[in-house]
C-alpha atoms as a PDB file:
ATOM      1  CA  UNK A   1       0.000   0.000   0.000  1.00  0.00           C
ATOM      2  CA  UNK A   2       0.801   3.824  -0.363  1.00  0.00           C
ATOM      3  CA  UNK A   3       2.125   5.803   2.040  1.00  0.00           C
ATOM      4  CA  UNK A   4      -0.644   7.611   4.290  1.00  0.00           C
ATOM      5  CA  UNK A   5       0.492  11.427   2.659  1.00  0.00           C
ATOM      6  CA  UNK A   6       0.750   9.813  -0.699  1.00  0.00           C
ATOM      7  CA  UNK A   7      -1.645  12.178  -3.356  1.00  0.00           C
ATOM      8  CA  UNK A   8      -3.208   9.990  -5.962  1.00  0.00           C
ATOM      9  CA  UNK A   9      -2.032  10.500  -9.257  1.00  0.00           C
ATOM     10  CA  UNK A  10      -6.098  10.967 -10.446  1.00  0.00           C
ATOM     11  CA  UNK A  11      -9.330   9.975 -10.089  1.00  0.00           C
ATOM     12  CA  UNK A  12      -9.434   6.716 -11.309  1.00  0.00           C
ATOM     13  CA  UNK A  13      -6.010   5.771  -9.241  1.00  0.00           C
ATOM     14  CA  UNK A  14      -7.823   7.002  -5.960  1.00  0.00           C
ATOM     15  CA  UNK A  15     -10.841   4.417  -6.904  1.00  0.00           C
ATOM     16  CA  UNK A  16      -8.747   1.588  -7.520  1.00  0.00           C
ATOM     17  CA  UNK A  17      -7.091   2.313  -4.873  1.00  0.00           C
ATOM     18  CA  UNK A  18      -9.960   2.230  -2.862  1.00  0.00           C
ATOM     19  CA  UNK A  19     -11.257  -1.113  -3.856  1.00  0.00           C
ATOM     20  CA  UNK A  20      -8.135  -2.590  -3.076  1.00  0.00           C
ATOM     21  CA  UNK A  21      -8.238  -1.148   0.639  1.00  0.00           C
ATOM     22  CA  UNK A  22     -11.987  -2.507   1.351  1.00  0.00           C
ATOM     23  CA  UNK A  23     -11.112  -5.831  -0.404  1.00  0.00           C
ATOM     24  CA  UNK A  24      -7.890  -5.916   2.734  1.00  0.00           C
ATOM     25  CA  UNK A  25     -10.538  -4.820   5.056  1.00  0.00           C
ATOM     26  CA  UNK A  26     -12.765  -7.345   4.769  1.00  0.00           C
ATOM     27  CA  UNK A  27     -10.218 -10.220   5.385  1.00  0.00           C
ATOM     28  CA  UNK A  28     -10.998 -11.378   8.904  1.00  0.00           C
ATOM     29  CA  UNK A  29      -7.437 -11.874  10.203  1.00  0.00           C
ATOM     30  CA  UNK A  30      -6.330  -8.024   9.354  1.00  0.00           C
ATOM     31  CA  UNK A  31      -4.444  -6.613  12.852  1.00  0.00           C
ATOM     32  CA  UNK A  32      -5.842  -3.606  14.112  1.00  0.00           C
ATOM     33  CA  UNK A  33      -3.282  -1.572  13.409  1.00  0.00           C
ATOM     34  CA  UNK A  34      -3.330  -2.537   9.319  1.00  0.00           C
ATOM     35  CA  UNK A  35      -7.180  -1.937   9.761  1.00  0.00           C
ATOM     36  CA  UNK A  36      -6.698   1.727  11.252  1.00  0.00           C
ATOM     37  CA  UNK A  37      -4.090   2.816   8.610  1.00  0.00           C
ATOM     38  CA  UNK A  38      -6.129   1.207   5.693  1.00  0.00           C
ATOM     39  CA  UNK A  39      -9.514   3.457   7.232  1.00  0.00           C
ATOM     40  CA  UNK A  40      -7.365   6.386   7.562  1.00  0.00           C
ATOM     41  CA  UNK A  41      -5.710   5.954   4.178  1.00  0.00           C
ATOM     42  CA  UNK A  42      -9.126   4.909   2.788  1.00  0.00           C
ATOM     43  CA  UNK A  43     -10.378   8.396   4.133  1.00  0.00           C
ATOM     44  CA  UNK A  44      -8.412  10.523   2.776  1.00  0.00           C
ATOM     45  CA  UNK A  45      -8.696   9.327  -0.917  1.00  0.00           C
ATOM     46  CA  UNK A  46     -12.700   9.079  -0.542  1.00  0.00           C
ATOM     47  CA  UNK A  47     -12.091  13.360   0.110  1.00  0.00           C
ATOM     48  CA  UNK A  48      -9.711  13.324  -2.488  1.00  0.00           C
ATOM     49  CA  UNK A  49     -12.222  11.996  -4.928  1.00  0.00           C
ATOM     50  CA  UNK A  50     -15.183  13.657  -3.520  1.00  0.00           C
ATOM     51  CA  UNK A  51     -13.203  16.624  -4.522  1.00  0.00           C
ATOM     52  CA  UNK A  52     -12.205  15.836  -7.567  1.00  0.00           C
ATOM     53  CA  UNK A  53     -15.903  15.030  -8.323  1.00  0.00           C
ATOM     54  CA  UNK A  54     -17.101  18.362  -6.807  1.00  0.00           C
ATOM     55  CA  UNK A  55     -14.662  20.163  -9.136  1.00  0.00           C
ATOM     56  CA  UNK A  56     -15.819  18.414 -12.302  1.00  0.00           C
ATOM     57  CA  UNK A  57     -19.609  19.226 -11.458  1.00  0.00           C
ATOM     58  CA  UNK A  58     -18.443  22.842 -11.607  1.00  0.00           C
ATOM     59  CA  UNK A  59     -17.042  22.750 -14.590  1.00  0.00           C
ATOM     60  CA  UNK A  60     -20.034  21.214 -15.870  1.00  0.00           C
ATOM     61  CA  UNK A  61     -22.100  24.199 -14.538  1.00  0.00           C
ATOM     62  CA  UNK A  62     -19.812  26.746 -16.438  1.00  0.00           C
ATOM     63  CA  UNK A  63     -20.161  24.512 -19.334  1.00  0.00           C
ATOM     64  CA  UNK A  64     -24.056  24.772 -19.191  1.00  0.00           C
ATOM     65  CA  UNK A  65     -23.958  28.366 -17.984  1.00  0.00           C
ATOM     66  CA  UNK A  66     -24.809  27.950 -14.639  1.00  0.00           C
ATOM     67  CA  UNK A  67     -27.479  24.877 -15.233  1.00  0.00           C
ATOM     68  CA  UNK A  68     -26.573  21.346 -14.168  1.00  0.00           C
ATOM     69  CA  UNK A  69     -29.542  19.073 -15.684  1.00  0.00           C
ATOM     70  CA  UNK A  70     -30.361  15.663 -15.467  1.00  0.00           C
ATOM     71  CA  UNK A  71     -29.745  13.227 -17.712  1.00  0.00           C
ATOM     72  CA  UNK A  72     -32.354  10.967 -19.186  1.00  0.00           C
ATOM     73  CA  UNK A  73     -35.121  13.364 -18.892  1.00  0.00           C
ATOM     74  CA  UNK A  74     -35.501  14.783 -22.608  1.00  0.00           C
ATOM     75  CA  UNK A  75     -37.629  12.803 -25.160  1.00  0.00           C
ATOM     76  CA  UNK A  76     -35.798  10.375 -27.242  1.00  0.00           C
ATOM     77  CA  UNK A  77     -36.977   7.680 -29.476  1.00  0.00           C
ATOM     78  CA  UNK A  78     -36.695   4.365 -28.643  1.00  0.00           C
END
């Protein structure tokens, strides 16, 4: 695993990274300690991509001058 002040290099590294820590923490003979690290590593990427996420929603907003819309909702022919 990373080191704890490790910055993902994106998104998508931060997610897979993820996984990986919840697949450790479910094994049932992971020492406390591991577990502790693995939460607070786990923690800081889920902020890291909640960022990220949070800064691509306002770029969408520019993008549709101020309007974020939902998906799905015009009429389309099926």
């Amino acid at each position: 695993m990373a080191k704890t002040s490790d910055k993902p290099k994106s998104f998508e590294a931060a997610m897979t990274e993820l996984e990986s820590i919840v697949a450790a923490m479910e094994a049932p003979d992971l020492p406390l300690e591991q577990a502790l690290a693995h939460f607070e590593r786990g923690t800081r990427l889920l902020r890291f991509c909640e960022g990220a996420l949070g800064e691509a929603e306002n770029r969408i907003r520019i993008l549709e001058n101020g309007r974020l819309e939902a998906f799905g909702d015009g009429d389309s022919a099926s």
